[in-house]
PDB file of N, CA and C in Angstrom:
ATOM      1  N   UNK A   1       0.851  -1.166   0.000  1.00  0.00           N
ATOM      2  CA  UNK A   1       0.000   0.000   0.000  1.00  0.00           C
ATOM      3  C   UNK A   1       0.899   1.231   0.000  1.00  0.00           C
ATOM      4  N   UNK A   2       0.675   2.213  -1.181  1.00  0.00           N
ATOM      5  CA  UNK A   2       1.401   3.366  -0.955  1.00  0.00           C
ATOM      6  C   UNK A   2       1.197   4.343   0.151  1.00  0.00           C
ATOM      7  N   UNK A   3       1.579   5.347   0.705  1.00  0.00           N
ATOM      8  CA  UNK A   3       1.485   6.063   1.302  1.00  0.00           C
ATOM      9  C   UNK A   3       0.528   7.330   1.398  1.00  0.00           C
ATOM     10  N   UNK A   4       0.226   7.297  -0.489  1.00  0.00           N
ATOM     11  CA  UNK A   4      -1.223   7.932  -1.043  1.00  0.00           C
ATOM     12  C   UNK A   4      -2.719   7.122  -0.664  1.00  0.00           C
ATOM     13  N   UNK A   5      -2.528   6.034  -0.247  1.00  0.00           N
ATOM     14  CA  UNK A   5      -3.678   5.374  -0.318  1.00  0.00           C
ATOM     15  C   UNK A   5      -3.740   4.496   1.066  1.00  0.00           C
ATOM     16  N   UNK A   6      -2.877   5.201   2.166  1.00  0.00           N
ATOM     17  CA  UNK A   6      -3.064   4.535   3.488  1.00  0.00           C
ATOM     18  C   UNK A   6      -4.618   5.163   3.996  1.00  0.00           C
ATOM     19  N   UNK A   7      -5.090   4.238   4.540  1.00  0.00           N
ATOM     20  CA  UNK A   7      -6.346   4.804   5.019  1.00  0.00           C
ATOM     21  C   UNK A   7      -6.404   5.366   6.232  1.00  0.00           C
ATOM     22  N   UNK A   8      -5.186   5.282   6.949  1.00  0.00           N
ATOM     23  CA  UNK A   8      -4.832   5.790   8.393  1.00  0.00           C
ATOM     24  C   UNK A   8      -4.558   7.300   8.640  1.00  0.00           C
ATOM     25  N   UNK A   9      -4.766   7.944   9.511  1.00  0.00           N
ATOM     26  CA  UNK A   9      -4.189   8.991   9.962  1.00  0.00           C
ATOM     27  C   UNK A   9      -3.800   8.945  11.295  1.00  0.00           C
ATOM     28  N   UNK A  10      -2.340   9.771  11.439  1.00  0.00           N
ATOM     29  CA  UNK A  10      -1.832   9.410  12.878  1.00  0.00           C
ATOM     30  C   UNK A  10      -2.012  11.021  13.333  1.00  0.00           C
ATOM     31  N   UNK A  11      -2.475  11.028  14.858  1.00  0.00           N
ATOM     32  CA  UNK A  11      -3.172  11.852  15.644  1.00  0.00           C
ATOM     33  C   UNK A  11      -1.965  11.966  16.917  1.00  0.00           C
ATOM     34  N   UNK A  12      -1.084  12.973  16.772  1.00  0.00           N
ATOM     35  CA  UNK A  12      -0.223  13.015  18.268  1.00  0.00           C
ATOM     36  C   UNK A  12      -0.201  13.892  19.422  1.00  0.00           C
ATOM     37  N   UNK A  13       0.400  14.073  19.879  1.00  0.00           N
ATOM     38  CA  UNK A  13       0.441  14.741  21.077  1.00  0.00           C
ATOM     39  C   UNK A  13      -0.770  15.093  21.732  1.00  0.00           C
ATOM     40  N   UNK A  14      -1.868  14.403  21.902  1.00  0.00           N
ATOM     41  CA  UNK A  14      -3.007  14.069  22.872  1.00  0.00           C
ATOM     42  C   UNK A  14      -2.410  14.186  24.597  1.00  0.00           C
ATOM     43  N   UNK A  15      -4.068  15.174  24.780  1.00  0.00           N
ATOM     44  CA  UNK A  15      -4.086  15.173  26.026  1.00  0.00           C
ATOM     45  C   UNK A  15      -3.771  13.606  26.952  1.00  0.00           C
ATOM     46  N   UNK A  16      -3.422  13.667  28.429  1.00  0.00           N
ATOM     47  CA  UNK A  16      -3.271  12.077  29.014  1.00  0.00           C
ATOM     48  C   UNK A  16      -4.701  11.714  29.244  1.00  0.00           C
ATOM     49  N   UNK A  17      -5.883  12.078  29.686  1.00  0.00           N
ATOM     50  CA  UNK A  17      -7.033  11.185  29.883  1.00  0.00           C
ATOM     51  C   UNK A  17      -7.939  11.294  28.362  1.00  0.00           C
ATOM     52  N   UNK A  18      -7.404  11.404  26.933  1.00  0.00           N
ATOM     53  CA  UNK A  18      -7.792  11.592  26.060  1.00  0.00           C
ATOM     54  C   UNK A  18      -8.988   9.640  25.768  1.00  0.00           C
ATOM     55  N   UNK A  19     -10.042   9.984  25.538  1.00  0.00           N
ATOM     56  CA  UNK A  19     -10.772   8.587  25.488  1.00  0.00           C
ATOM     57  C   UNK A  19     -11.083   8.142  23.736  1.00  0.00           C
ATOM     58  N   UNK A  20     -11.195   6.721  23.542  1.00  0.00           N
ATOM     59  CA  UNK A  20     -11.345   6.631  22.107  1.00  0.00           C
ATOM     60  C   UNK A  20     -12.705   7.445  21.524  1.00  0.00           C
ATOM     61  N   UNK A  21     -13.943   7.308  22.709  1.00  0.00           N
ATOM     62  CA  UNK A  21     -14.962   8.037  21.947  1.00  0.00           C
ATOM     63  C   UNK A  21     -15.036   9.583  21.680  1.00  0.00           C
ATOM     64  N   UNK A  22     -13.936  10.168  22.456  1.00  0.00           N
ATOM     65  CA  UNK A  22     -13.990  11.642  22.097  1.00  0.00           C
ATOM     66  C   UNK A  22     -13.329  11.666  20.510  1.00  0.00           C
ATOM     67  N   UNK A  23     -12.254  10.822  20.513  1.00  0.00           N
ATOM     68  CA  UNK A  23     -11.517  10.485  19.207  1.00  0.00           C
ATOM     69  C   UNK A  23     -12.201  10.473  18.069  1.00  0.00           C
ATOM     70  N   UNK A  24     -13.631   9.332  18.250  1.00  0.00           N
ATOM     71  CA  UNK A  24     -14.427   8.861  17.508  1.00  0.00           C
ATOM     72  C   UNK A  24     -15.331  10.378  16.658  1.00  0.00           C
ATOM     73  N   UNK A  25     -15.670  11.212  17.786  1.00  0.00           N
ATOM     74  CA  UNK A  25     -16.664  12.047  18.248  1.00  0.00           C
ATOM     75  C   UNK A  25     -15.669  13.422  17.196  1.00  0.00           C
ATOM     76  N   UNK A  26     -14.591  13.421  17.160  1.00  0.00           N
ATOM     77  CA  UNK A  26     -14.052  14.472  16.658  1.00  0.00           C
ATOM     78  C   UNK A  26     -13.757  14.202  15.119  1.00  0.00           C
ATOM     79  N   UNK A  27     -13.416  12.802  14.524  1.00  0.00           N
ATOM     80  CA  UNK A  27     -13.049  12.546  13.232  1.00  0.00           C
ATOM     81  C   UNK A  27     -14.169  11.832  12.526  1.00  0.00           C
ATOM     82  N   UNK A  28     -15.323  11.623  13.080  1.00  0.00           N
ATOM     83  CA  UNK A  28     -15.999  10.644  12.425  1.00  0.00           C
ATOM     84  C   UNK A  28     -17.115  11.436  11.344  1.00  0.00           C
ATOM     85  N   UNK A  29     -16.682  12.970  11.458  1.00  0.00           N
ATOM     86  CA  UNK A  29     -17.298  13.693  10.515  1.00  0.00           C
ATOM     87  C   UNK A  29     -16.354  14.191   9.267  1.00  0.00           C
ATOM     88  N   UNK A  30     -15.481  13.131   9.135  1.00  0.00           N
ATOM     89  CA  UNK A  30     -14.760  13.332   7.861  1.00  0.00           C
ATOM     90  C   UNK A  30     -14.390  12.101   7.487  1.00  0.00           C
ATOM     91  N   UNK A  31     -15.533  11.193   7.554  1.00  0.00           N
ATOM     92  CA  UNK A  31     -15.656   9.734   7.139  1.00  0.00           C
ATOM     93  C   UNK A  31     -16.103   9.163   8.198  1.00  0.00           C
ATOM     94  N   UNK A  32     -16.377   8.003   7.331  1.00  0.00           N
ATOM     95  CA  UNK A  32     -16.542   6.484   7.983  1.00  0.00           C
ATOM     96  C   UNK A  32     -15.326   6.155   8.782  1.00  0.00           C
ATOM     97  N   UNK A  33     -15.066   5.720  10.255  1.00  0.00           N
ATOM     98  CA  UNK A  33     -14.226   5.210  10.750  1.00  0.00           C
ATOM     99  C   UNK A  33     -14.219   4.068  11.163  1.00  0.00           C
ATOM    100  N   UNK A  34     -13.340   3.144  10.565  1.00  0.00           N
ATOM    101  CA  UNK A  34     -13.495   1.362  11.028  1.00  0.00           C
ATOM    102  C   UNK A  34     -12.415   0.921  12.236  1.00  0.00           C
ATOM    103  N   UNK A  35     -11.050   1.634  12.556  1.00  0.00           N
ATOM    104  CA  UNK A  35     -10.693   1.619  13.579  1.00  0.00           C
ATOM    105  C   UNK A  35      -9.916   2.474  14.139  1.00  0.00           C
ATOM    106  N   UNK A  36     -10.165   2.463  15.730  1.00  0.00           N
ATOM    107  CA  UNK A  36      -8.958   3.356  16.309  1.00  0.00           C
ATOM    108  C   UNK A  36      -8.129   2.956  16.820  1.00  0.00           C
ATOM    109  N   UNK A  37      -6.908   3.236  16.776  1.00  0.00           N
ATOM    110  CA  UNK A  37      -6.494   2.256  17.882  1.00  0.00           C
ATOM    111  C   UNK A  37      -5.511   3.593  18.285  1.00  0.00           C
ATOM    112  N   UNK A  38      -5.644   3.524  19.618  1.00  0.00           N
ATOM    113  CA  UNK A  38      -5.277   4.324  20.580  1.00  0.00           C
ATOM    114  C   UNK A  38      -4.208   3.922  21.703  1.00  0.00           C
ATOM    115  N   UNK A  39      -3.101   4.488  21.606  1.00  0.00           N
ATOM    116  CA  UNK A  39      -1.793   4.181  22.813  1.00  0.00           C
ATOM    117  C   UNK A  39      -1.722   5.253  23.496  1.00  0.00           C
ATOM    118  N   UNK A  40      -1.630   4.914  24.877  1.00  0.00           N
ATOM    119  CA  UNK A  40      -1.538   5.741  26.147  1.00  0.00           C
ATOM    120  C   UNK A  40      -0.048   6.463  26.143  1.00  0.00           C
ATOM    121  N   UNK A  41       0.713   6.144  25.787  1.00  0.00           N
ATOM    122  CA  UNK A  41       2.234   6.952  26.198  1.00  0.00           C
ATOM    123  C   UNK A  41       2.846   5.629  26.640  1.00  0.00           C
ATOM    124  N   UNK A  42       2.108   5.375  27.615  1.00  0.00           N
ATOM    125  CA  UNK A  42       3.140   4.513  28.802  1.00  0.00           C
ATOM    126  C   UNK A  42       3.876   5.014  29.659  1.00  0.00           C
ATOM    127  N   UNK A  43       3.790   6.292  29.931  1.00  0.00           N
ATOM    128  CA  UNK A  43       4.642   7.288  30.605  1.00  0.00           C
ATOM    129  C   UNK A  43       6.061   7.802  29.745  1.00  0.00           C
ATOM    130  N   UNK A  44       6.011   7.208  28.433  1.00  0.00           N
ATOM    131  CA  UNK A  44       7.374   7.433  27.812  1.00  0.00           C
ATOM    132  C   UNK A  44       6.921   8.480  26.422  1.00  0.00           C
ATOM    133  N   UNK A  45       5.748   9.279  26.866  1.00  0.00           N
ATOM    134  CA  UNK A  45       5.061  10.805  25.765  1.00  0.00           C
ATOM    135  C   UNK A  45       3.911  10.592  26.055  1.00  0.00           C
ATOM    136  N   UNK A  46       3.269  11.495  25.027  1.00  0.00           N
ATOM    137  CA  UNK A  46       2.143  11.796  25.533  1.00  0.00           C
ATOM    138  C   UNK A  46       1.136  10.650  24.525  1.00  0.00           C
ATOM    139  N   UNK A  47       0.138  10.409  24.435  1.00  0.00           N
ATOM    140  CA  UNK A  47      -0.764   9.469  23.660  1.00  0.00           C
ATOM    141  C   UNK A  47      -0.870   9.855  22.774  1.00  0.00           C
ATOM    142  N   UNK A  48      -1.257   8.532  21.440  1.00  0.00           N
ATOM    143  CA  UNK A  48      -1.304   8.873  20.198  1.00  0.00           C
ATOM    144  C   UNK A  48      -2.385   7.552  19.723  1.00  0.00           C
ATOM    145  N   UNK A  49      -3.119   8.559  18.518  1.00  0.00           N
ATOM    146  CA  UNK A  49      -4.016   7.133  18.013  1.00  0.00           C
ATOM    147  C   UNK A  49      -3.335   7.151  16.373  1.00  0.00           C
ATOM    148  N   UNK A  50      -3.895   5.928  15.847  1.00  0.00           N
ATOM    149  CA  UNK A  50      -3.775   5.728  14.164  1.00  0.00           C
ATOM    150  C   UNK A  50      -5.418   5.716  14.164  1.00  0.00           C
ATOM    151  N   UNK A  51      -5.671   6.760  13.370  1.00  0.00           N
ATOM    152  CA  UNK A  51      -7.670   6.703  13.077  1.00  0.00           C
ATOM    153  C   UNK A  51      -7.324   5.925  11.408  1.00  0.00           C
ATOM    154  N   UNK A  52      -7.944   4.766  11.360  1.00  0.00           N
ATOM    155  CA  UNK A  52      -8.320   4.571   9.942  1.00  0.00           C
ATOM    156  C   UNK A  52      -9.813   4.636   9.453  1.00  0.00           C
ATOM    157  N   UNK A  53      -9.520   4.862   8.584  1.00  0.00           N
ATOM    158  CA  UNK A  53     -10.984   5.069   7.439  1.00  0.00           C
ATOM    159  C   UNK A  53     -11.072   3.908   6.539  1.00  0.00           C
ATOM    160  N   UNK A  54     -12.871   3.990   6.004  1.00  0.00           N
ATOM    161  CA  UNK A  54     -13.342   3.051   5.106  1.00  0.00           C
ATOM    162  C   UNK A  54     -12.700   3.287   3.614  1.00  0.00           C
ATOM    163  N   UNK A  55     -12.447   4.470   3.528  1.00  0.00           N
ATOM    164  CA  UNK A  55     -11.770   4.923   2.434  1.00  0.00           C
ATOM    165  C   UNK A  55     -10.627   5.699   2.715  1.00  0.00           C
ATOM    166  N   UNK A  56      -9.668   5.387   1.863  1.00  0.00           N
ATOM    167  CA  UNK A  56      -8.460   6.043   2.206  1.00  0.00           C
ATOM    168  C   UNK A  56      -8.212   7.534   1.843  1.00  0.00           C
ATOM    169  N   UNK A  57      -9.276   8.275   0.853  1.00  0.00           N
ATOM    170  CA  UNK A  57      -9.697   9.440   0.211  1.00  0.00           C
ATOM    171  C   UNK A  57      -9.636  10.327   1.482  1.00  0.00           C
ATOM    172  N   UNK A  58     -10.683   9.696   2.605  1.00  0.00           N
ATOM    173  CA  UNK A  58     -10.590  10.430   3.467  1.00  0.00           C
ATOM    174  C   UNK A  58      -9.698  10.759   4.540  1.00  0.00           C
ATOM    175  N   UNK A  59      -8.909  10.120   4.886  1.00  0.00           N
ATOM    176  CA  UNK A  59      -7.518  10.334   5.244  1.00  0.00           C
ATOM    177  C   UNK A  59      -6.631  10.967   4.496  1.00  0.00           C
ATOM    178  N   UNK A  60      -6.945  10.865   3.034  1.00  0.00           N
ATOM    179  CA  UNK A  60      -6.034  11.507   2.322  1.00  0.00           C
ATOM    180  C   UNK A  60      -5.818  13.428   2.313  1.00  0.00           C
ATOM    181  N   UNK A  61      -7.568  13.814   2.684  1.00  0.00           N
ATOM    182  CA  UNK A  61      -8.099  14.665   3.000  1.00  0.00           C
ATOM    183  C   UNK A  61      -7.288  15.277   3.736  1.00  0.00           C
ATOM    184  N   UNK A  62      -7.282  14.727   4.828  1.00  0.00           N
ATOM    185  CA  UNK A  62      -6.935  15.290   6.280  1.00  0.00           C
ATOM    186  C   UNK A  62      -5.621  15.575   6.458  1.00  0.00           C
ATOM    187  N   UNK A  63      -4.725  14.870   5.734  1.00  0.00           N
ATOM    188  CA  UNK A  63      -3.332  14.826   5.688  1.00  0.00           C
ATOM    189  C   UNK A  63      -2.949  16.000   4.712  1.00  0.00           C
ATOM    190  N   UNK A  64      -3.895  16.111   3.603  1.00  0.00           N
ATOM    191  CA  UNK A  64      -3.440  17.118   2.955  1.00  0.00           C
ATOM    192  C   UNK A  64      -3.529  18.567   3.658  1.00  0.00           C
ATOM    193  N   UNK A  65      -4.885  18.880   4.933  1.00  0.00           N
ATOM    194  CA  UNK A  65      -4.944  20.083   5.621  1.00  0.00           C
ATOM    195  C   UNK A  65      -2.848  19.644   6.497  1.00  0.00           C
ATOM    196  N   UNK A  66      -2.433  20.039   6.215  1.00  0.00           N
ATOM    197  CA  UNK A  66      -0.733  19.843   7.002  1.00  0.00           C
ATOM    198  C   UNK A  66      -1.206  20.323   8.346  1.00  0.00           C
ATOM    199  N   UNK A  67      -1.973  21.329   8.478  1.00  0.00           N
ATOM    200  CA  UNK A  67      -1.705  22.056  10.035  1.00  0.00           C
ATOM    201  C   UNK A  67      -3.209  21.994  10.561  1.00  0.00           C
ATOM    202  N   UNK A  68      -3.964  20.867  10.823  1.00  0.00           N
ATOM    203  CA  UNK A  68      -5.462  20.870  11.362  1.00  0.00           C
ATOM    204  C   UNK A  68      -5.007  21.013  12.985  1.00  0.00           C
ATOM    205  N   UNK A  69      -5.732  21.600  13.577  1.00  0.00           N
ATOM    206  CA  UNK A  69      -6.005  21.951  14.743  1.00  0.00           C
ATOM    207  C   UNK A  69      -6.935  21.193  14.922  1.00  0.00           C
ATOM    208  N   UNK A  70      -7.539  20.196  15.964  1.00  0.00           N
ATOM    209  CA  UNK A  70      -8.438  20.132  16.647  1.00  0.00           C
ATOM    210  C   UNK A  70      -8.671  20.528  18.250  1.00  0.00           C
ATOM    211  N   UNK A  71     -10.281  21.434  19.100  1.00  0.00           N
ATOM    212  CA  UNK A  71      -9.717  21.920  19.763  1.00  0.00           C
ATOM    213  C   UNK A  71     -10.750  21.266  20.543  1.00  0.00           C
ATOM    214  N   UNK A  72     -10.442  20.298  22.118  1.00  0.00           N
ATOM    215  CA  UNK A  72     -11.127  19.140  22.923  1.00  0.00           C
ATOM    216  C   UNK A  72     -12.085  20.456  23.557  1.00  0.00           C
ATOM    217  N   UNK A  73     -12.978  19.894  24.616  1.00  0.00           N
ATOM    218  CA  UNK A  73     -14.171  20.667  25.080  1.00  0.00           C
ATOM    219  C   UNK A  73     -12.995  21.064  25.968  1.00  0.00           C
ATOM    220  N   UNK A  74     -12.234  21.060  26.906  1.00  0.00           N
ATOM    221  CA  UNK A  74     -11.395  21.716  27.828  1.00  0.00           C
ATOM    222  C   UNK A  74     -10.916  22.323  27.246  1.00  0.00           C
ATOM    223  N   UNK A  75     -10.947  23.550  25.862  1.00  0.00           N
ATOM    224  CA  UNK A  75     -10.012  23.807  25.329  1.00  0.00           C
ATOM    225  C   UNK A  75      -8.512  23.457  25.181  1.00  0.00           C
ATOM    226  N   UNK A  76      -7.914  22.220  25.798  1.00  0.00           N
ATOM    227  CA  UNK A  76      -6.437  21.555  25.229  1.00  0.00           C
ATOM    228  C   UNK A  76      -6.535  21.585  23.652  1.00  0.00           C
ATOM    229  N   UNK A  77      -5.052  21.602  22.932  1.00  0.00           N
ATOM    230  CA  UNK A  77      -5.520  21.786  21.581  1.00  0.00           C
ATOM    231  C   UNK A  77      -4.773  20.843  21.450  1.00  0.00           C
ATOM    232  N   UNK A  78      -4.729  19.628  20.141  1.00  0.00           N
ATOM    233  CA  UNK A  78      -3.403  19.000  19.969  1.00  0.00           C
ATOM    234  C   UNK A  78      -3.360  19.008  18.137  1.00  0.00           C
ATOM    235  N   UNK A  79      -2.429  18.360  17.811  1.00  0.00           N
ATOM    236  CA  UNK A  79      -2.378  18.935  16.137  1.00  0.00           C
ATOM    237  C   UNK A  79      -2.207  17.502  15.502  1.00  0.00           C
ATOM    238  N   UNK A  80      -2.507  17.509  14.297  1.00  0.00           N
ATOM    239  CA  UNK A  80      -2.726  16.329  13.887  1.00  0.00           C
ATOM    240  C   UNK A  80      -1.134  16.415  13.315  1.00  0.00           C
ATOM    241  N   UNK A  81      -0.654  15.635  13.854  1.00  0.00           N
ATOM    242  CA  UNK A  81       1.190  15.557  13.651  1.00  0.00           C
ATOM    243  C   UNK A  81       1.320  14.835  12.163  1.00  0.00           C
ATOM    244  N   UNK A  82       1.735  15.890  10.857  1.00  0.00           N
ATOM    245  CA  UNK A  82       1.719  15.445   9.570  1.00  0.00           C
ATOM    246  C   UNK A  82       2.961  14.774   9.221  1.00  0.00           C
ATOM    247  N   UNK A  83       3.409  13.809   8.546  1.00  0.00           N
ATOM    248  CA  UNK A  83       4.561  13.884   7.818  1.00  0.00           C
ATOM    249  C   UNK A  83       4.972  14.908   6.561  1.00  0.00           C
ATOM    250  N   UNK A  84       6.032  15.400   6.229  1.00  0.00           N
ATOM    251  CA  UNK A  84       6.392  16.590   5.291  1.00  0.00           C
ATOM    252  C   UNK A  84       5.871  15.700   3.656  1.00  0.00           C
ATOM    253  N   UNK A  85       5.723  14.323   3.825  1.00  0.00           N
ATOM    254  CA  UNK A  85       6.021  14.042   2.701  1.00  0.00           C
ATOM    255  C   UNK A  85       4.345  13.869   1.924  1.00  0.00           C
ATOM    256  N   UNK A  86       3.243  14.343   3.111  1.00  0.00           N
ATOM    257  CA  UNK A  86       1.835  14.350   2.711  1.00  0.00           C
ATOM    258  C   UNK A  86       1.505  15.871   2.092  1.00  0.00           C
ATOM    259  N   UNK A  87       1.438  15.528   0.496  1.00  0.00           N
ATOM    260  CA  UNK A  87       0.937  16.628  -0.134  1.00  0.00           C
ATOM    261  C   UNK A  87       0.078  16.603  -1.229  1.00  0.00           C
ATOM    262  N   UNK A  88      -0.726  17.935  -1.309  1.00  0.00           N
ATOM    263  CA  UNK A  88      -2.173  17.363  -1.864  1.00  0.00           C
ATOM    264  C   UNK A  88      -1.354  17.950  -3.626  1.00  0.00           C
ATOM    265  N   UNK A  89      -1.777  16.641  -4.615  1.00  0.00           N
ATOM    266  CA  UNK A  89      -1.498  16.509  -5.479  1.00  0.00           C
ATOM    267  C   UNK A  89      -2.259  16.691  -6.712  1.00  0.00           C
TER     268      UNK A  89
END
């Protein structure tokens, strides 16, 4: 699978009591989402999920915004941590 057509997006520097359904609750209006999978840190950073989609279009989306902000109801903000090499083509 190329890197154009991963259906994943990786989500970093999350608050520590960050839950999958707020996750769910914040991306699931820019697709269908089939899984999250969500890591705590472990005390070794802060948490991070991989959100994948039914379609990879829509990830492709999201990766192309480079600098999305999302901002939690506590106002914490965290950024959807891009790689340089996601660009809309």
């Amino acid at each position: 699978m190329s890197r154009d057509n991963d259906p994943r997006v990786y989500v970093g520097n999350l608050p520590p009591d960050i839950r999958q359904k707020e996750l769910e609750t914040l991306f699931e209006k820019y697709g269908k989402i089939v899984n999250i999978n969500l890591k705590n840190g472990d005390g070794r950073g802060p948490p991070f999920a991989f959100i994948e989609y039914d379609d990879y279009r829509y990830a492709r989306w999201i990766k192309c915004c480079l600098y999305l902000f999302i901002f939690l109801e506590d106002n914490e903000s965290c950024m959807i941590d891009l790689m340089k090499y996601y660009f809309c083509t």
